[in-house]
N, C-alpha and C. Protein backbone atom coordinates (compact mmCIF):
# COMPACT_ATOMS: atom_id res chain seq x y z
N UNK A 1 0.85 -1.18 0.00
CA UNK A 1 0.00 0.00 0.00
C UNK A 1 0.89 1.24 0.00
N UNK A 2 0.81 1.93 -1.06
CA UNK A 2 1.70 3.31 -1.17
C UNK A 2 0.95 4.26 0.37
N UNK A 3 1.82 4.93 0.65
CA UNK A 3 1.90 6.08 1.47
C UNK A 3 2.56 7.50 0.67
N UNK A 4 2.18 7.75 -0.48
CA UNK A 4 2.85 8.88 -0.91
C UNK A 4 1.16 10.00 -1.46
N UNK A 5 1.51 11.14 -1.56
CA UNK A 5 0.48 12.11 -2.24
C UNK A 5 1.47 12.35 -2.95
N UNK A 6 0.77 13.41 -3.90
CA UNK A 6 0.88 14.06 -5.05
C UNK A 6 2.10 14.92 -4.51
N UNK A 7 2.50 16.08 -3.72
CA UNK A 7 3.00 16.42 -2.77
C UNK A 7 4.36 15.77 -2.94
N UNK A 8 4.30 14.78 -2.04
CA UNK A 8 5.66 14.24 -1.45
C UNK A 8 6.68 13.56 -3.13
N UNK A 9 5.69 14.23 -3.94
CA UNK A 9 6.42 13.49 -5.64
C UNK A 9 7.93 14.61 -5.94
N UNK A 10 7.28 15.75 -5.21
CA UNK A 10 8.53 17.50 -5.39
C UNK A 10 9.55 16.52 -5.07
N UNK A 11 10.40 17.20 -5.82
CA UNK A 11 12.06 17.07 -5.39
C UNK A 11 12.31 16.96 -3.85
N UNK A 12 13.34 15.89 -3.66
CA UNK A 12 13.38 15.74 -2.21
C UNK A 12 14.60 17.42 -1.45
N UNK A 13 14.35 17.92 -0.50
CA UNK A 13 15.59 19.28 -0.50
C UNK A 13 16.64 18.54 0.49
N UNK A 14 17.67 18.95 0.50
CA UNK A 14 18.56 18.70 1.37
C UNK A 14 18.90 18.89 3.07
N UNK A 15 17.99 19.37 3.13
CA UNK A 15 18.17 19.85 4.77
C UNK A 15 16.21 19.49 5.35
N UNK A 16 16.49 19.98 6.75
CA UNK A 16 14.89 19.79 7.68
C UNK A 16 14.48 21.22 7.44
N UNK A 17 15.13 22.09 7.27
CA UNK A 17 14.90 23.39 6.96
C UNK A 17 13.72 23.62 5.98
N UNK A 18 14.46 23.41 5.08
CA UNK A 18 14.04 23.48 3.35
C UNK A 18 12.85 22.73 2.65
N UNK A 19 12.74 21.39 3.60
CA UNK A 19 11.81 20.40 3.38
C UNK A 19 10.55 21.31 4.55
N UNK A 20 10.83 21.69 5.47
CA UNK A 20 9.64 23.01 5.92
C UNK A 20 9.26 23.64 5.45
N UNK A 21 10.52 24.57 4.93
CA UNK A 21 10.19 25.52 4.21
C UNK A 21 9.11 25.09 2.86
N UNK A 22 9.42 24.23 2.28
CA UNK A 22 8.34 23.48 1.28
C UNK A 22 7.02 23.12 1.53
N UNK A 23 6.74 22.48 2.56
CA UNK A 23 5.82 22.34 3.49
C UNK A 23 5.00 23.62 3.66
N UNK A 24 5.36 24.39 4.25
CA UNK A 24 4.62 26.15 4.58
C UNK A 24 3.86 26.17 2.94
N UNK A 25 5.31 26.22 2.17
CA UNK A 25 4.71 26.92 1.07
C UNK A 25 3.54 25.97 0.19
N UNK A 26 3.66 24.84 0.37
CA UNK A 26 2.65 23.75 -0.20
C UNK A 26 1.18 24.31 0.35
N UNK A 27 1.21 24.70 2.21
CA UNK A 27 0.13 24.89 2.94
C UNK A 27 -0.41 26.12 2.67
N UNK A 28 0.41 27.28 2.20
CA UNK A 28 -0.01 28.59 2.05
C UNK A 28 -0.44 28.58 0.60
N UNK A 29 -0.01 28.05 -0.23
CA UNK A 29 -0.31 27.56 -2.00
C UNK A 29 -1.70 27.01 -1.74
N UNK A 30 -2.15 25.84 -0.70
CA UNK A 30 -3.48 25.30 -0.93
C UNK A 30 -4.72 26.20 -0.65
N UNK A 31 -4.19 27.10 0.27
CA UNK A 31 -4.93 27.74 1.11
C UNK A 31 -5.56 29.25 0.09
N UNK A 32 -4.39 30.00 -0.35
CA UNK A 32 -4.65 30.71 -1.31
C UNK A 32 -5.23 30.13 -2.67
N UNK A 33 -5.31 28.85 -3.03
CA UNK A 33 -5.88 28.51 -4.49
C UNK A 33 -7.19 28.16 -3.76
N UNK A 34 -8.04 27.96 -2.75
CA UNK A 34 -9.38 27.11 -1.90
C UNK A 34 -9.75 29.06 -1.89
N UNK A 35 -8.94 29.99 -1.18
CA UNK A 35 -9.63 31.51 -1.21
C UNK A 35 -9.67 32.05 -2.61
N UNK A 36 -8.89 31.80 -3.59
CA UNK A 36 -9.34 32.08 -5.29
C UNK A 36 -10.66 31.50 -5.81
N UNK A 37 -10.45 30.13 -5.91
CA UNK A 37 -11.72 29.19 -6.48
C UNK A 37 -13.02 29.83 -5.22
N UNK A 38 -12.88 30.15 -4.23
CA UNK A 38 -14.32 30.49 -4.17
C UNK A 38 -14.82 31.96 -4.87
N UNK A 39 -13.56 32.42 -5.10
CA UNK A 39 -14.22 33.91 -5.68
C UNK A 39 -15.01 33.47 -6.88
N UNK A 40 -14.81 32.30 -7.43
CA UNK A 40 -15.48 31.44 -8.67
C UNK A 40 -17.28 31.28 -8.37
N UNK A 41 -18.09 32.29 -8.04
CA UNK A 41 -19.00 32.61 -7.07
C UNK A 41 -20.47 32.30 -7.69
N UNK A 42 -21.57 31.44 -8.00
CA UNK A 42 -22.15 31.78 -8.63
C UNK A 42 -23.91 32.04 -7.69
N UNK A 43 -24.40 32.76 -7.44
CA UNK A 43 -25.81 32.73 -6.42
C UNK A 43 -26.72 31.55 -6.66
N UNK A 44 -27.48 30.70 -5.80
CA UNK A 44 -28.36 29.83 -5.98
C UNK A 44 -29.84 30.38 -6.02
N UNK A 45 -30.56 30.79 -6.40
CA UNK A 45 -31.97 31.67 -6.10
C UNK A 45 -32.96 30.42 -5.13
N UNK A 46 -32.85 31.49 -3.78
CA UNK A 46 -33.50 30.36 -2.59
C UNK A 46 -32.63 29.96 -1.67
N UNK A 47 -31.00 29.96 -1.84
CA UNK A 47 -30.38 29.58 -1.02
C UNK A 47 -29.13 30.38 -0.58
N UNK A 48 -29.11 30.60 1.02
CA UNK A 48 -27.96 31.45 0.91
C UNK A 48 -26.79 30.82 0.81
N UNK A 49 -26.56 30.16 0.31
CA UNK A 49 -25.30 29.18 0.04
C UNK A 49 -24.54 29.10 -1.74
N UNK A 50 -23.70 29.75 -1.53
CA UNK A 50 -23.92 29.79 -3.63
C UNK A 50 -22.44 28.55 -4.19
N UNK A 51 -22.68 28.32 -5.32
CA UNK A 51 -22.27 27.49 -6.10
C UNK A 51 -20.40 28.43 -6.46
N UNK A 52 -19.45 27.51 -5.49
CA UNK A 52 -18.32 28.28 -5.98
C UNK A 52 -17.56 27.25 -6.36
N UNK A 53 -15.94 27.38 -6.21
CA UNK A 53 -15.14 26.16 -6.79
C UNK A 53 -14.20 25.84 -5.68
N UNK A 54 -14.63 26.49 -4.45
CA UNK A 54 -14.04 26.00 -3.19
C UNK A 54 -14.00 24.90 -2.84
N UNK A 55 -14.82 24.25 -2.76
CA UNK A 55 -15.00 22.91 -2.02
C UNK A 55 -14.35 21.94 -3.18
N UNK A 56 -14.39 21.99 -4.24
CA UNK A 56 -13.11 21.52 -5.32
C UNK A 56 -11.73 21.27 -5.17
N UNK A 57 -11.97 22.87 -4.85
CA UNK A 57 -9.81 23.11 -3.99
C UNK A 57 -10.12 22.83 -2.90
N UNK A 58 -10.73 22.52 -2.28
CA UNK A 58 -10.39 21.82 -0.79
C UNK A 58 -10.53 20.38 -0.69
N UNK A 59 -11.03 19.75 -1.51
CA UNK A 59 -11.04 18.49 -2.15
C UNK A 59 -9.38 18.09 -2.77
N UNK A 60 -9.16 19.05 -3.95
CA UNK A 60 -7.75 18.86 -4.28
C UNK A 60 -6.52 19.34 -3.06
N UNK A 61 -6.73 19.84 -2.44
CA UNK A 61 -5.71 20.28 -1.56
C UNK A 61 -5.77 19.29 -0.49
N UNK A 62 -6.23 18.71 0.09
CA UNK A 62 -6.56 16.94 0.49
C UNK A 62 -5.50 16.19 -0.27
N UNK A 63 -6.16 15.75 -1.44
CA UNK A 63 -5.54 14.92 -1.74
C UNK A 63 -4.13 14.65 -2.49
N UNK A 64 -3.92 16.48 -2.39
CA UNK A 64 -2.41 16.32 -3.31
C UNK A 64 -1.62 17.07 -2.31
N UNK A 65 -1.94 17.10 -1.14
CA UNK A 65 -1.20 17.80 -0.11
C UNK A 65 -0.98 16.17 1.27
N UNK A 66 -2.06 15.98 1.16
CA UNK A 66 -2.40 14.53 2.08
C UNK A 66 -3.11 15.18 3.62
N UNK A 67 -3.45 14.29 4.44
CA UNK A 67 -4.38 14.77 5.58
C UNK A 67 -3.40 16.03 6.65
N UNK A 68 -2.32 15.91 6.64
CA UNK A 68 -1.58 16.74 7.84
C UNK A 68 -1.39 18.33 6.75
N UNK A 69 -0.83 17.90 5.98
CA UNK A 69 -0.79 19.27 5.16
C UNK A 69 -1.92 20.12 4.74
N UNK A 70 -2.80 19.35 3.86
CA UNK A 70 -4.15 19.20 3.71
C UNK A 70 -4.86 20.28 4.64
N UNK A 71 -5.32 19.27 5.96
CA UNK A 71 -5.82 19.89 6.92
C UNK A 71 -5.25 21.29 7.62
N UNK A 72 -3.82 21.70 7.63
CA UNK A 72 -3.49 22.88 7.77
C UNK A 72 -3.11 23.69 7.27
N UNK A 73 -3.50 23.45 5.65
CA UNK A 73 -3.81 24.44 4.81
C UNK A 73 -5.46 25.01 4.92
N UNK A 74 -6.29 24.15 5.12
CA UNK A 74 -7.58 24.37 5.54
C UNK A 74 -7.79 25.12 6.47
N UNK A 75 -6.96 24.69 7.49
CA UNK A 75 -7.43 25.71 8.83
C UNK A 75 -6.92 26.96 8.92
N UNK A 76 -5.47 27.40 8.28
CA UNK A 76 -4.94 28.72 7.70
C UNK A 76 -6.14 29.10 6.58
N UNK A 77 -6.69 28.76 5.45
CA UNK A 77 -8.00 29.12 4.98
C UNK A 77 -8.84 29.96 5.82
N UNK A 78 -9.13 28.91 6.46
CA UNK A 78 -10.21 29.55 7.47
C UNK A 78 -10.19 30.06 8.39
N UNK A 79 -8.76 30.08 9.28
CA UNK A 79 -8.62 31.09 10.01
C UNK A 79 -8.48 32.73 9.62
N UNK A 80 -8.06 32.63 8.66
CA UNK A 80 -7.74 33.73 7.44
C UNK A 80 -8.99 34.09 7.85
N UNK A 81 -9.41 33.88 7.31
CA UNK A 81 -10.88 34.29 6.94
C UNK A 81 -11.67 34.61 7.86
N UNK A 82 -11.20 34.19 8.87
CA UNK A 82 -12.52 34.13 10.04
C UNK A 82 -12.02 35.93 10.86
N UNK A 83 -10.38 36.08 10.25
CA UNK A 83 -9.64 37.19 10.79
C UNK A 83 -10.23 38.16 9.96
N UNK A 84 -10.72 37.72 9.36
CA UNK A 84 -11.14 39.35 8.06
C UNK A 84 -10.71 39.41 6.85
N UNK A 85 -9.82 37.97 6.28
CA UNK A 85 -9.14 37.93 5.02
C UNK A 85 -10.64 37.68 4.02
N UNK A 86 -10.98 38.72 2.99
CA UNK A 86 -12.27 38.62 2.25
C UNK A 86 -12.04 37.41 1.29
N UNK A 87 -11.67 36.10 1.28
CA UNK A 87 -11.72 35.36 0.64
C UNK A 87 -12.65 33.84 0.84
N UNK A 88 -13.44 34.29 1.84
CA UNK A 88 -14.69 33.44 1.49
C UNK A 88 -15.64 33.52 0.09
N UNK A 89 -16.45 32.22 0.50
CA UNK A 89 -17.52 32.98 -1.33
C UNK A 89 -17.88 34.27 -1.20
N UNK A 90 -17.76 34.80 -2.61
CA UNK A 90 -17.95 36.03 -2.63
C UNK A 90 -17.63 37.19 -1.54
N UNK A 91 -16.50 36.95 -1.84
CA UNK A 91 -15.18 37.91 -0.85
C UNK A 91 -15.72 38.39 0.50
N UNK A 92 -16.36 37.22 0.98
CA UNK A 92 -17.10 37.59 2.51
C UNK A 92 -15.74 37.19 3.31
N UNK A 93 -15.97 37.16 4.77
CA UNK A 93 -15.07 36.98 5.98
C UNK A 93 -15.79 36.80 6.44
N UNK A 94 -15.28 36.35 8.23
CA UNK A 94 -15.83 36.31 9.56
C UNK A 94 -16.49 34.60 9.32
N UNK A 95 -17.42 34.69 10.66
CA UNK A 95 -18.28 33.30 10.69
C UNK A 95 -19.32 33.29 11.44
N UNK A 96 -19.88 34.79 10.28
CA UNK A 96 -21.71 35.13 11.05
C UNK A 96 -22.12 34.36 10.09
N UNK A 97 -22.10 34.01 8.92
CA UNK A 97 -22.27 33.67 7.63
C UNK A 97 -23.39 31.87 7.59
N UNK A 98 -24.32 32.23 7.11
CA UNK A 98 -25.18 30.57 6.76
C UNK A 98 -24.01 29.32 6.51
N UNK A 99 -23.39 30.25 5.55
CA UNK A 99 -22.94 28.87 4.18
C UNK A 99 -21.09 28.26 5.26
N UNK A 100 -20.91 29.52 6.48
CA UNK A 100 -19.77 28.81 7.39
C UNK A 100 -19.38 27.61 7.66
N UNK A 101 -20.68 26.89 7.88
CA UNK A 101 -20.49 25.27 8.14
C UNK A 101 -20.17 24.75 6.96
N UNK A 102 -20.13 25.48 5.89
CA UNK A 102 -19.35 24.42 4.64
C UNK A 102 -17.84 24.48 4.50
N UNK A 103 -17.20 25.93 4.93
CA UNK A 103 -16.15 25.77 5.23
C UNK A 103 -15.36 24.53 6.29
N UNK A 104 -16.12 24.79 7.52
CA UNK A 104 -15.66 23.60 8.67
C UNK A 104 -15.57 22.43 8.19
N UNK A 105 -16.75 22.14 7.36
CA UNK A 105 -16.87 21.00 6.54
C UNK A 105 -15.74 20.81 5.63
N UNK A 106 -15.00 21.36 5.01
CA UNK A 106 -14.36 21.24 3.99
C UNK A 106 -12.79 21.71 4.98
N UNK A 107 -12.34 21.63 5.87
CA UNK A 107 -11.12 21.56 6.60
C UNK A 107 -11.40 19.87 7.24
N UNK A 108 -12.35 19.42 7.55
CA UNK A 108 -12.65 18.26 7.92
C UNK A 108 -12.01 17.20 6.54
N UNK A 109 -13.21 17.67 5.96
CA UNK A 109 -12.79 16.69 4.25
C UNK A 109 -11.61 16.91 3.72
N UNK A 110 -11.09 18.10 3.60
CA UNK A 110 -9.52 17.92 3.57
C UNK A 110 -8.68 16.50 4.40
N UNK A 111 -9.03 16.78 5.58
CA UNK A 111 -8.19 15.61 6.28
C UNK A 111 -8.45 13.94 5.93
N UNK A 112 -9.73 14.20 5.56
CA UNK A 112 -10.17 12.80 5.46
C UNK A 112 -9.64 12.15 4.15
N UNK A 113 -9.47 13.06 2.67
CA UNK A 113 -9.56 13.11 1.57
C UNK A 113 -7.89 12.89 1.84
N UNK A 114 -7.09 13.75 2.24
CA UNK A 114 -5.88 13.42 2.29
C UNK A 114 -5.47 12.33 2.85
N UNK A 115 -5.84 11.77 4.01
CA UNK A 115 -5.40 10.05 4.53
C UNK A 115 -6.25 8.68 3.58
N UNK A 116 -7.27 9.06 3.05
CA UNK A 116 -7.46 8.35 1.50
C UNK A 116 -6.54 8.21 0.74
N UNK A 117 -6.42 9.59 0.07
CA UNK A 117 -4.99 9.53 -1.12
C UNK A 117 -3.79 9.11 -0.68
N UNK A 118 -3.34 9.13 1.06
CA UNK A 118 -1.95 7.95 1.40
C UNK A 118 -2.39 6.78 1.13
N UNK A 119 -3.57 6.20 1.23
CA UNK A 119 -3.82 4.67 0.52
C UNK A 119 -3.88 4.73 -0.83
N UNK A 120 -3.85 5.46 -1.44
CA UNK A 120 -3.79 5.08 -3.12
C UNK A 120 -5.75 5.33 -3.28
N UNK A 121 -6.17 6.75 -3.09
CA UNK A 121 -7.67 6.73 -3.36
C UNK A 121 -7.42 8.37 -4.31
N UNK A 122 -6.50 8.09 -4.69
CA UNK A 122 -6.60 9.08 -5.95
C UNK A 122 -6.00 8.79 -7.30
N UNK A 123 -5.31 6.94 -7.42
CA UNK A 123 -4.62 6.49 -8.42
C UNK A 123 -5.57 6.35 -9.56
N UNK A 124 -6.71 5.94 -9.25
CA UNK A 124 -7.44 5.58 -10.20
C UNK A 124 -8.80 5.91 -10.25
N UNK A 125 -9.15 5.94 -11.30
CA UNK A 125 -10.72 6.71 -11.07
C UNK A 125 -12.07 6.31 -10.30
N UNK A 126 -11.74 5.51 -10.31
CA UNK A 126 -12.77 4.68 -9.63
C UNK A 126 -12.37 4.92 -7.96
N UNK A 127 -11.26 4.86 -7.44
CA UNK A 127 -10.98 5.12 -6.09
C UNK A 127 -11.18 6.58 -5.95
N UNK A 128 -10.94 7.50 -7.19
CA UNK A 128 -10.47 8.78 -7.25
C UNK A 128 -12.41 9.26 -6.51
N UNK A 129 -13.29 8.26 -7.94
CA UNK A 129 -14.77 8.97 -7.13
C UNK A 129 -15.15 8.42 -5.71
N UNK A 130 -14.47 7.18 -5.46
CA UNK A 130 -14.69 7.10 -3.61
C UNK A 130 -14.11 8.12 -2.74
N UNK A 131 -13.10 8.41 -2.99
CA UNK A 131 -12.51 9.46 -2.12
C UNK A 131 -13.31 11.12 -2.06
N UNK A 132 -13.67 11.70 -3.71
CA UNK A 132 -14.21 12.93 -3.63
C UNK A 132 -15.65 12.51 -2.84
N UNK A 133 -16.25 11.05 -3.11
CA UNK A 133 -17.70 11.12 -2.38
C UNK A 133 -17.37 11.49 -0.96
N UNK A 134 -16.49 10.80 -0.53
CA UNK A 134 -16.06 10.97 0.64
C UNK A 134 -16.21 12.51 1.35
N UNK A 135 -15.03 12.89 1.01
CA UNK A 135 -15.00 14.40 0.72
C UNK A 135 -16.08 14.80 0.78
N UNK A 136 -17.12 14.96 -0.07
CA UNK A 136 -18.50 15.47 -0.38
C UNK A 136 -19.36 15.57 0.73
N UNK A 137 -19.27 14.24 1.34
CA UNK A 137 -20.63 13.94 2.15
C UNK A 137 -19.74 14.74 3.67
N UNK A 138 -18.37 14.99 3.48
CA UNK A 138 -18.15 15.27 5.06
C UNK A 138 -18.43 16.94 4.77
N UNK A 139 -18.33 17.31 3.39
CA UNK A 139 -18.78 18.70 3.76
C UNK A 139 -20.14 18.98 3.28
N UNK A 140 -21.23 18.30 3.63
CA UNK A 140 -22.18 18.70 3.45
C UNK A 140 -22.97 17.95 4.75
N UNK A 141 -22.17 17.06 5.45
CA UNK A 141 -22.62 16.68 6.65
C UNK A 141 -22.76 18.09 7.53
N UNK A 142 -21.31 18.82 7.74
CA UNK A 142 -21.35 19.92 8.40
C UNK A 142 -21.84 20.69 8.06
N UNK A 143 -22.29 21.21 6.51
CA UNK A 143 -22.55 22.34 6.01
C UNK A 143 -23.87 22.68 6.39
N UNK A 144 -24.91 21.14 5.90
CA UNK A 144 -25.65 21.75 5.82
C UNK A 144 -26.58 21.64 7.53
N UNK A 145 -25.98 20.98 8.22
CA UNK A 145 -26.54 21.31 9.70
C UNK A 145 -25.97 22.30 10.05
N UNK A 146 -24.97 22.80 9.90
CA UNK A 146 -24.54 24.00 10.18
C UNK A 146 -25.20 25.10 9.77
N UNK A 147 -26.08 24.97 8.33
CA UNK A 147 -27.30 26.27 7.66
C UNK A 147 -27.85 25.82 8.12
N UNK A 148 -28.74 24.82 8.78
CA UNK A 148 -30.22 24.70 9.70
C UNK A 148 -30.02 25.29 11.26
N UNK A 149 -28.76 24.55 11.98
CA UNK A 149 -28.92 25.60 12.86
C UNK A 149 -28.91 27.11 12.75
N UNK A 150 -28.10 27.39 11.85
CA UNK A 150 -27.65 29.40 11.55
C UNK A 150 -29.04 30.02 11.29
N UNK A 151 -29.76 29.36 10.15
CA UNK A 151 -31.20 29.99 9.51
C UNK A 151 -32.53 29.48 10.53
N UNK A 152 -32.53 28.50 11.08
CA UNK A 152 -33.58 28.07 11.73
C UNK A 152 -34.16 27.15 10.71
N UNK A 153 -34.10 26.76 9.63
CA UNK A 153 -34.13 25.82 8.84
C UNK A 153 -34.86 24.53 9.49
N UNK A 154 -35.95 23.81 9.10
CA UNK A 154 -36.01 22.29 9.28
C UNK A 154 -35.15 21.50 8.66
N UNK A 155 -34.73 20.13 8.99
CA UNK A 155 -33.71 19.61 8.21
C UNK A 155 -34.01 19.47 6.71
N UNK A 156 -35.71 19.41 6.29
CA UNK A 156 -35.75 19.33 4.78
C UNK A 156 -35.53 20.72 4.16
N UNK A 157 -35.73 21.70 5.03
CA UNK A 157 -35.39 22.76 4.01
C UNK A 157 -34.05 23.20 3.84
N UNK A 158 -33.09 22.28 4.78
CA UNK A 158 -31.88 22.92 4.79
C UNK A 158 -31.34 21.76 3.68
N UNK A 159 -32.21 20.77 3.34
CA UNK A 159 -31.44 19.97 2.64
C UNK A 159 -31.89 20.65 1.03
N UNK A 160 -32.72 21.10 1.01
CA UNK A 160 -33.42 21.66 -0.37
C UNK A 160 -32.42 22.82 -0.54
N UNK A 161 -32.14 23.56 0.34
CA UNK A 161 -31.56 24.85 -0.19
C UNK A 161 -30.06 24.86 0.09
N UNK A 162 -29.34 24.00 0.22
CA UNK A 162 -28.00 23.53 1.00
C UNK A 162 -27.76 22.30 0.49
N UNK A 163 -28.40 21.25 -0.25
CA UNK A 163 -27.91 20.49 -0.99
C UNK A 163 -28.22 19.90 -2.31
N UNK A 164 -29.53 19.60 -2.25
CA UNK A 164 -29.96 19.49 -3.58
C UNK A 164 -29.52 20.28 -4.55
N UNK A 165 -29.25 21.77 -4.98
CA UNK A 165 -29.27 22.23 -5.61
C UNK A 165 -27.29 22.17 -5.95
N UNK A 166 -26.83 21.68 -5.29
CA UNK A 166 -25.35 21.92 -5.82
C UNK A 166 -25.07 20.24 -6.78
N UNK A 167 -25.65 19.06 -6.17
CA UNK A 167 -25.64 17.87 -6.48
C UNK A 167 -25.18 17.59 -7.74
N UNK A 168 -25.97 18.27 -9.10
CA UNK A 168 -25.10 18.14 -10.54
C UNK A 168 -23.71 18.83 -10.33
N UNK A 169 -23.81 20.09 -9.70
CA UNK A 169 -22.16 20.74 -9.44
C UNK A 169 -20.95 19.76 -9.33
N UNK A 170 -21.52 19.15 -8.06
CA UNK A 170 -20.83 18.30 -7.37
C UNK A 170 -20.02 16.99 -8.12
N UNK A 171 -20.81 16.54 -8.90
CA UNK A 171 -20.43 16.01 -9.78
C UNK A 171 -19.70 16.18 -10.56
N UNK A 172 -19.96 17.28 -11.40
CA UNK A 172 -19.15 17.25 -12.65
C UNK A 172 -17.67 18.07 -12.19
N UNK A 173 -17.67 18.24 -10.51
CA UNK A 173 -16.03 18.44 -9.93
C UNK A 173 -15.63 16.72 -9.63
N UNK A 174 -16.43 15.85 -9.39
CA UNK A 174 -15.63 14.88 -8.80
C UNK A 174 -15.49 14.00 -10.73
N UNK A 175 -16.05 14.62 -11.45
CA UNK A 175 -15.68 14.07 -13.14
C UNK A 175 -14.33 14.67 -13.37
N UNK A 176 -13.83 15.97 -12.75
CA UNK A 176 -12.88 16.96 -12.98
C UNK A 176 -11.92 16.00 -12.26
N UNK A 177 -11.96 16.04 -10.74
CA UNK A 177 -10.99 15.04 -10.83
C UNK A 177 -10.77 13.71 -10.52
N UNK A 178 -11.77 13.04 -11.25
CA UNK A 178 -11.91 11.62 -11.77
C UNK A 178 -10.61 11.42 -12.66
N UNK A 179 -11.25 12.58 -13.73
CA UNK A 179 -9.86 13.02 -14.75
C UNK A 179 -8.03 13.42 -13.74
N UNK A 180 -8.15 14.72 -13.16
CA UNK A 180 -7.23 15.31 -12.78
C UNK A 180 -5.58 14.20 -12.01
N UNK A 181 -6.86 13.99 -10.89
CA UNK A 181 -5.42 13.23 -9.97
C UNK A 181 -4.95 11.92 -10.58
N UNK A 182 -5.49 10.71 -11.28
CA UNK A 182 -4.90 9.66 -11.77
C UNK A 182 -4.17 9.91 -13.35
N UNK A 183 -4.53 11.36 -13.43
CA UNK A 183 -3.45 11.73 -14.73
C UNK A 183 -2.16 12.29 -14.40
N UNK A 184 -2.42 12.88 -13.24
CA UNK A 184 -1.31 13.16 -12.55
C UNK A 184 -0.39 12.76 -12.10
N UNK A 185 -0.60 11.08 -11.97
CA UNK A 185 -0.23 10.32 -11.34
C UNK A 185 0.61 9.40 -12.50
N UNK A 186 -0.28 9.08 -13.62
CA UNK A 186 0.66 8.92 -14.30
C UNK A 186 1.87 9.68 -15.29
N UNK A 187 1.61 11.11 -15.09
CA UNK A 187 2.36 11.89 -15.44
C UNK A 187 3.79 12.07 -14.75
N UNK A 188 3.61 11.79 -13.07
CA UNK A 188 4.51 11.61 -12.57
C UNK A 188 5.38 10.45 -12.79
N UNK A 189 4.83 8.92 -13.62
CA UNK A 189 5.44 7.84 -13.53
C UNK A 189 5.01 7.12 -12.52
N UNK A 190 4.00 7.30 -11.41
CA UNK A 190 3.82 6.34 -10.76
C UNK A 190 2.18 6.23 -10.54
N UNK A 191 2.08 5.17 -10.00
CA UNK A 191 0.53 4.90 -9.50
C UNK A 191 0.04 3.90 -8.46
N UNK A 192 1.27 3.47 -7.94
CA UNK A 192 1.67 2.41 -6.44
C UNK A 192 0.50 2.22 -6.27
């Protein structure tokens, strides 16, 4: 069973220094491409939750970073953010916000998505869509109880306006990288 991500494929550096220093910058790289892709913003009519490309990059930053990196690129994300950095959807901050619990959700699925891809759940496509389901359901576990408690929501309406409506989305990111990570993989030469 491989133990490697996408990640650990970089050039190995010579020192504990340098291999940190790589590290930071891997975590600050995931973190800034998860605050870009949500500016990717689109409104849902009915839901305060809108259709961005965050939860994508926090999906990929999982699995090509792995669960330790992964996850603290997520939580620099969101701490960012929670400080006033405007790179939530649609260049919001803080965590008065409905759609917050999708973030939490998606520092969670980072971790989970990344200790997948150390087993080899991003070599191939078929593992590649177990892992993003994965992913999926942990950020919409949090998300969307997280919009029923925030709005006062019953659980069906938080599921109508908080999940149903992203579901084709959702998909045609885990088709994205159905494609993405096992090409990557053989691009690198390996697929352990």
């Amino acid at each position: 069973m491989s133990t490697a991500v996408l990640a650990d494929l970089l050039p190995a550096t010579s020192t504990v220094s340098r291999a940190r220093a790589r590290d930071v910058a891997l975590i600050l790289g995931g973190a800034v491409l998860t605050g870009v892709a949500a500016q990717l913003s689109v409104p849902v009519p009915g839901s305060p939750v809108p259709v961005t490309g965050q939860t994508f990059a926090a999906l990929l930053v999982g699995a090509s970073l792995g669960s330790v990196r992964g996850l603290t690129s997520m939580l620099l994300y969101m701490t960012a953010g929670m400080a006033g950095m405007p790179w939530f959807a649609e260049g919001q901050s803080g965590f008065g916000m409905p759609s917050f619990g999708y973030v939490i959700g998606m520092v969670l699925a980072a971790a989970a998505v990344g200790a997948l891809a150390r087993r080899g759940g991003d070599r191939t496509v078929l593992r590649t869509v177990g892992t993003m389901a994965v992913g999926t359901a942990v950020i919409y576990a949090v998300g969307v109880t997280y919009l029923a408690l925030d709005t006062g929501m019953s659980a069906s309406e938080a599921i109508a306006a908080g999940l149903t409506p992203f579901l084709l989305g959702d998909a045609l990111k885990a088709a994205l990288a159905m494609g993405a990570l096992p090409a990557a993989w053989r691009l690198a030469g390996r697929r352990d």
